[in-house]
PDB file of N, CA and C in Angstrom:
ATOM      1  N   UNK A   1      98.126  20.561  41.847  1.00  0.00           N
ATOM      2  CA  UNK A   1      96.926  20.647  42.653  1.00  0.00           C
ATOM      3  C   UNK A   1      97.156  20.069  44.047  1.00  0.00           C
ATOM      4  N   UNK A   2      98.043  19.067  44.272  1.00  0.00           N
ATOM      5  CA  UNK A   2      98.028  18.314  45.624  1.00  0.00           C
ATOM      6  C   UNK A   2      99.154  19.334  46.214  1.00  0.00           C
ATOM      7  N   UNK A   3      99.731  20.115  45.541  1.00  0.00           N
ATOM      8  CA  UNK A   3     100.567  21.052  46.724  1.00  0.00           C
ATOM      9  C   UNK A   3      99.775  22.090  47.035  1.00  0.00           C
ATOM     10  N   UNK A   4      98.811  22.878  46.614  1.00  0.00           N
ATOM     11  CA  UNK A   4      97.773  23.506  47.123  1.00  0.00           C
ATOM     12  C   UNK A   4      97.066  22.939  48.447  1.00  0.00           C
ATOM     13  N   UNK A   5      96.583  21.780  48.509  1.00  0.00           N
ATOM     14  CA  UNK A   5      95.930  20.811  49.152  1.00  0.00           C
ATOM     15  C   UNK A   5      97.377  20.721  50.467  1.00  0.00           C
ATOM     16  N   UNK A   6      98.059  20.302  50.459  1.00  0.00           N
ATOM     17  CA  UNK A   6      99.434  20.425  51.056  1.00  0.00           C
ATOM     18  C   UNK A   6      99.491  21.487  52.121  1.00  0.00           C
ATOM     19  N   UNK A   7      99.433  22.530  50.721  1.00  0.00           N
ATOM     20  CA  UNK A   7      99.784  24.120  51.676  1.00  0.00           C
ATOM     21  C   UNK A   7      98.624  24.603  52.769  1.00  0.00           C
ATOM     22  N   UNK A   8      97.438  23.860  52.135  1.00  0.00           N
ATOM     23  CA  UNK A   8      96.020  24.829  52.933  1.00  0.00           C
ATOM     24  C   UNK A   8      95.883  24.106  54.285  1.00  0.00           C
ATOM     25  N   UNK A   9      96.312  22.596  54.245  1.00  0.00           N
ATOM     26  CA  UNK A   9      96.036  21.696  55.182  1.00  0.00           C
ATOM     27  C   UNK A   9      97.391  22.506  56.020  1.00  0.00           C
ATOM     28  N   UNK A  10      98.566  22.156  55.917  1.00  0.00           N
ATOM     29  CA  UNK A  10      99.092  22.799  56.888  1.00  0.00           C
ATOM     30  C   UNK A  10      99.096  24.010  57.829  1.00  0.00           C
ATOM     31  N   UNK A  11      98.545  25.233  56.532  1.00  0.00           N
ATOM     32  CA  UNK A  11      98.474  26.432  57.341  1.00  0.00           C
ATOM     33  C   UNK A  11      97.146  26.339  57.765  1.00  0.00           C
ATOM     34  N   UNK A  12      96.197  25.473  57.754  1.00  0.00           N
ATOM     35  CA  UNK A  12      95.084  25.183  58.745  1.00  0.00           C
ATOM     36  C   UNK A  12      95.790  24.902  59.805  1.00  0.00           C
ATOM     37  N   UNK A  13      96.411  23.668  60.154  1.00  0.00           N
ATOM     38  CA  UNK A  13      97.390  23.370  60.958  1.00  0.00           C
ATOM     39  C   UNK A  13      98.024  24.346  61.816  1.00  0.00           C
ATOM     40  N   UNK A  14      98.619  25.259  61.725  1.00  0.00           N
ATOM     41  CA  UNK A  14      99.381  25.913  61.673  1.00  0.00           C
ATOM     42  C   UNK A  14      98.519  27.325  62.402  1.00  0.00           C
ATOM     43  N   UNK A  15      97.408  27.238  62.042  1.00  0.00           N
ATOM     44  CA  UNK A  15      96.352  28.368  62.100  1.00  0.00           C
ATOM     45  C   UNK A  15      95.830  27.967  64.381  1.00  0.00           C
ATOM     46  N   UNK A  16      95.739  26.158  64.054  1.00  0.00           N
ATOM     47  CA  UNK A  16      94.797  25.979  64.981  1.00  0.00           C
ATOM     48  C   UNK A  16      96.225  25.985  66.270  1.00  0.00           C
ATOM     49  N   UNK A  17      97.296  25.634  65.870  1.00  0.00           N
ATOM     50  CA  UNK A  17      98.189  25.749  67.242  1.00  0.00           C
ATOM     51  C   UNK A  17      98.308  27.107  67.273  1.00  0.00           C
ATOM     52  N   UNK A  18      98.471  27.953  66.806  1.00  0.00           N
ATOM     53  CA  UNK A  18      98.287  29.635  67.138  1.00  0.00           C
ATOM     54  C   UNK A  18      97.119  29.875  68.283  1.00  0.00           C
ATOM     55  N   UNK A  19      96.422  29.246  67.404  1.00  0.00           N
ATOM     56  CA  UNK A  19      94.680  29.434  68.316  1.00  0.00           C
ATOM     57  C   UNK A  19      94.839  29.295  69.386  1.00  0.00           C
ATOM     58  N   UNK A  20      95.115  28.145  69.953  1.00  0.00           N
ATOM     59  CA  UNK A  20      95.692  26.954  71.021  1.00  0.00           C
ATOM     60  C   UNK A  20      96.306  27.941  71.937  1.00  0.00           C
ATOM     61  N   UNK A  21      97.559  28.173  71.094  1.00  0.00           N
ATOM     62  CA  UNK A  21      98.645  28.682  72.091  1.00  0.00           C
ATOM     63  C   UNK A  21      98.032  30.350  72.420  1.00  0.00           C
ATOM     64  N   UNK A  22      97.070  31.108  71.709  1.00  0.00           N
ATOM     65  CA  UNK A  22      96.308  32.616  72.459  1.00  0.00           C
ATOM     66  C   UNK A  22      95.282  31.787  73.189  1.00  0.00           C
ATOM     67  N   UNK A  23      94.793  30.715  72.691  1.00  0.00           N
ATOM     68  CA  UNK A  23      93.651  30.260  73.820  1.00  0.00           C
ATOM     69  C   UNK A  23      94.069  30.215  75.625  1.00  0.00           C
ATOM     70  N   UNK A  24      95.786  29.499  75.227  1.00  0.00           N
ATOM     71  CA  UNK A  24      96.145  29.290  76.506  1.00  0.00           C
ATOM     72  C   UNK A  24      96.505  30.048  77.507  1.00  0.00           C
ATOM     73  N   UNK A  25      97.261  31.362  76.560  1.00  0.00           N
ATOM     74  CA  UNK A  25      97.902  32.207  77.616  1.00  0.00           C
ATOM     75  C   UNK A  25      96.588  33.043  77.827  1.00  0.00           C
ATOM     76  N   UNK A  26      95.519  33.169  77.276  1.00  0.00           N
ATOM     77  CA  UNK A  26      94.309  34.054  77.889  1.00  0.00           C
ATOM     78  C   UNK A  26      93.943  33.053  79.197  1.00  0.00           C
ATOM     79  N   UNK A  27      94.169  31.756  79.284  1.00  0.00           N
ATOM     80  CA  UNK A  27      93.162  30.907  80.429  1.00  0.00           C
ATOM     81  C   UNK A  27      94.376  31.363  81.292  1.00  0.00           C
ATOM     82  N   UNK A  28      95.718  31.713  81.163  1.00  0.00           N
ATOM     83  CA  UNK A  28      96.414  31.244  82.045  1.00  0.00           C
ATOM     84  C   UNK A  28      96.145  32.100  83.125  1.00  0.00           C
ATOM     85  N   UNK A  29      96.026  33.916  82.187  1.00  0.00           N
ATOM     86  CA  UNK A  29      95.785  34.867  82.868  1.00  0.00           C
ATOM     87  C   UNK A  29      97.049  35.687  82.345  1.00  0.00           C
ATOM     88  N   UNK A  30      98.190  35.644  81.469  1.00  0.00           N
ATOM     89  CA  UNK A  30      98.724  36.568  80.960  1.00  0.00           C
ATOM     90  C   UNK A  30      98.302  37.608  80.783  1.00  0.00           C
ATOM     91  N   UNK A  31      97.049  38.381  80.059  1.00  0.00           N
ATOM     92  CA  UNK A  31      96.447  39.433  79.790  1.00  0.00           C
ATOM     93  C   UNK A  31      95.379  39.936  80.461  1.00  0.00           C
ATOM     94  N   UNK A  32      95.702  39.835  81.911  1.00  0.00           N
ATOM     95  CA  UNK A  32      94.805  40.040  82.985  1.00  0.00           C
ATOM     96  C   UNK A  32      94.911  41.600  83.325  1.00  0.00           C
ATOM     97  N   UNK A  33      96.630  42.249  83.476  1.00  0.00           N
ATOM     98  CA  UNK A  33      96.911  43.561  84.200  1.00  0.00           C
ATOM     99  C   UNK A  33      97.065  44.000  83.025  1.00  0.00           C
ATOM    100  N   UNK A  34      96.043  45.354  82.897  1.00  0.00           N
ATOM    101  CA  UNK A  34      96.478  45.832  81.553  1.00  0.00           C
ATOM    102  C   UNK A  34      96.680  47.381  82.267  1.00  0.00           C
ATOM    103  N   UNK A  35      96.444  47.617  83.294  1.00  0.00           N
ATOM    104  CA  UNK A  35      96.656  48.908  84.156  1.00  0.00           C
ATOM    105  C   UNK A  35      98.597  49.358  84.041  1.00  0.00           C
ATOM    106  N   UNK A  36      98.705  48.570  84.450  1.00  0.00           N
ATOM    107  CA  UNK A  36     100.051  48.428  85.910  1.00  0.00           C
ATOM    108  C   UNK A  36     101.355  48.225  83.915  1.00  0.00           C
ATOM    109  N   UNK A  37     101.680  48.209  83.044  1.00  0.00           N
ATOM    110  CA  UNK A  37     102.252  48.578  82.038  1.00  0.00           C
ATOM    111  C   UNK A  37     102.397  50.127  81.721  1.00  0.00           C
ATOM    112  N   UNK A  38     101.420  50.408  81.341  1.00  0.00           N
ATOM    113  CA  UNK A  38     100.958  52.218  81.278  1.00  0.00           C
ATOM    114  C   UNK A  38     101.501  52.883  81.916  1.00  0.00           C
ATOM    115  N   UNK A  39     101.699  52.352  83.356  1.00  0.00           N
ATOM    116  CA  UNK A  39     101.944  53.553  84.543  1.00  0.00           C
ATOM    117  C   UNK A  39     103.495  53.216  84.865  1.00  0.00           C
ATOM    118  N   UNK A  40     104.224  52.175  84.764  1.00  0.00           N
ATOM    119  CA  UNK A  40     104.939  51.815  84.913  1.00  0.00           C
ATOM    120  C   UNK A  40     106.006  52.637  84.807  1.00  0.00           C
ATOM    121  N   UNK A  41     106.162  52.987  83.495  1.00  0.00           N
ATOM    122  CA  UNK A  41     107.404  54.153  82.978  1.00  0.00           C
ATOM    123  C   UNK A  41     107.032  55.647  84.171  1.00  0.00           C
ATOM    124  N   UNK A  42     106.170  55.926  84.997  1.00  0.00           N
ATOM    125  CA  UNK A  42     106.088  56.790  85.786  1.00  0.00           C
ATOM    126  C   UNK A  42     106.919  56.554  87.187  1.00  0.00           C
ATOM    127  N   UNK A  43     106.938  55.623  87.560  1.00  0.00           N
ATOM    128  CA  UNK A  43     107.628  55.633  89.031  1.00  0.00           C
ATOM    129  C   UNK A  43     109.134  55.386  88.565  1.00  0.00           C
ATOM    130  N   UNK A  44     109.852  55.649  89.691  1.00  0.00           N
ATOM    131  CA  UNK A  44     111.269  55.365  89.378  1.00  0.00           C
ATOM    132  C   UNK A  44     111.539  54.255  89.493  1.00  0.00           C
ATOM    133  N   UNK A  45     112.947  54.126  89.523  1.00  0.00           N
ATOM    134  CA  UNK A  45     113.283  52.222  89.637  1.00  0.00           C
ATOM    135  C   UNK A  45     114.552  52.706  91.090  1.00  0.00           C
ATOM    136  N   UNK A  46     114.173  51.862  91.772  1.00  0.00           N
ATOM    137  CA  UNK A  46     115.200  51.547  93.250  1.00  0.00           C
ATOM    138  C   UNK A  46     116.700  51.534  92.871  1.00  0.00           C
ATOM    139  N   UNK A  47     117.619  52.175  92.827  1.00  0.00           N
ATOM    140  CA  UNK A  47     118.999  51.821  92.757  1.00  0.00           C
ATOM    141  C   UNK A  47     119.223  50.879  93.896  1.00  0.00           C
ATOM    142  N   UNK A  48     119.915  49.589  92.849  1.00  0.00           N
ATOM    143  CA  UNK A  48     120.718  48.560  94.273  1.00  0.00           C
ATOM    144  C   UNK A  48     121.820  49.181  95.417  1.00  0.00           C
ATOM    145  N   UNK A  49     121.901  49.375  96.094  1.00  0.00           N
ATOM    146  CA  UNK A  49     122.857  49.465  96.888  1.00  0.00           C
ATOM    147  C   UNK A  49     124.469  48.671  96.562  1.00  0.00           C
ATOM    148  N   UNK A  50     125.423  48.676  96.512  1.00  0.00           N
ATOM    149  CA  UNK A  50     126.420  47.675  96.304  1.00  0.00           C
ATOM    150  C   UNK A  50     127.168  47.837  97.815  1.00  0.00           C
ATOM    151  N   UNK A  51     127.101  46.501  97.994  1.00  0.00           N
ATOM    152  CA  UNK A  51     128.103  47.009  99.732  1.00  0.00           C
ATOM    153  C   UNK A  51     129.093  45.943  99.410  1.00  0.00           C
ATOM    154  N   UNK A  52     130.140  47.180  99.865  1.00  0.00           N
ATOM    155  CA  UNK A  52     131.857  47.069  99.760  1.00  0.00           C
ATOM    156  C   UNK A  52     132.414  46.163 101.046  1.00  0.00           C
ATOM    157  N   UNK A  53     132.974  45.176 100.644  1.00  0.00           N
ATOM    158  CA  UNK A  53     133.331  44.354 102.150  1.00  0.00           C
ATOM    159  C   UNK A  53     135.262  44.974 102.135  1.00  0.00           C
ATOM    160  N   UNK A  54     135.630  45.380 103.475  1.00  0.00           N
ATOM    161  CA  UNK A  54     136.760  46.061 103.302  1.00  0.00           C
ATOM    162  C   UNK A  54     137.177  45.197 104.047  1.00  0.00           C
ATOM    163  N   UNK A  55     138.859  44.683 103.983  1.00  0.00           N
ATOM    164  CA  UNK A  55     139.454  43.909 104.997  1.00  0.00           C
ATOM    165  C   UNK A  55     140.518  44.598 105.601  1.00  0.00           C
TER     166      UNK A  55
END
């Protein structure tokens, strides 16, 4: 019976830093641009240039 008691208390535990940690990244503003993902795969990507130094 006390490892039941054990298990529930922890994954309470366990439950509320989850919480915590989606509470935080919503305040931070992580899940603010939900536009700009979607469209993303549409534009191209810039090739770097590589410049050759010749001596």
């Amino acid at each position: 019976m006390s490892v039941i008691l054990i298990l529930i208390i922890t994954s309470i535990v366990v439950a509320i830093v989850f919480l915590g940690a989606f509470y935080w990244a919503v305040k931070s503003g992580q899940y603010d641009d939900t536009y700009s993902p979607s469209v993303r795969m549409l534009f191209e990507d810039k090739k770097k240039e590589k410049k050759h130094e010749t001596k």
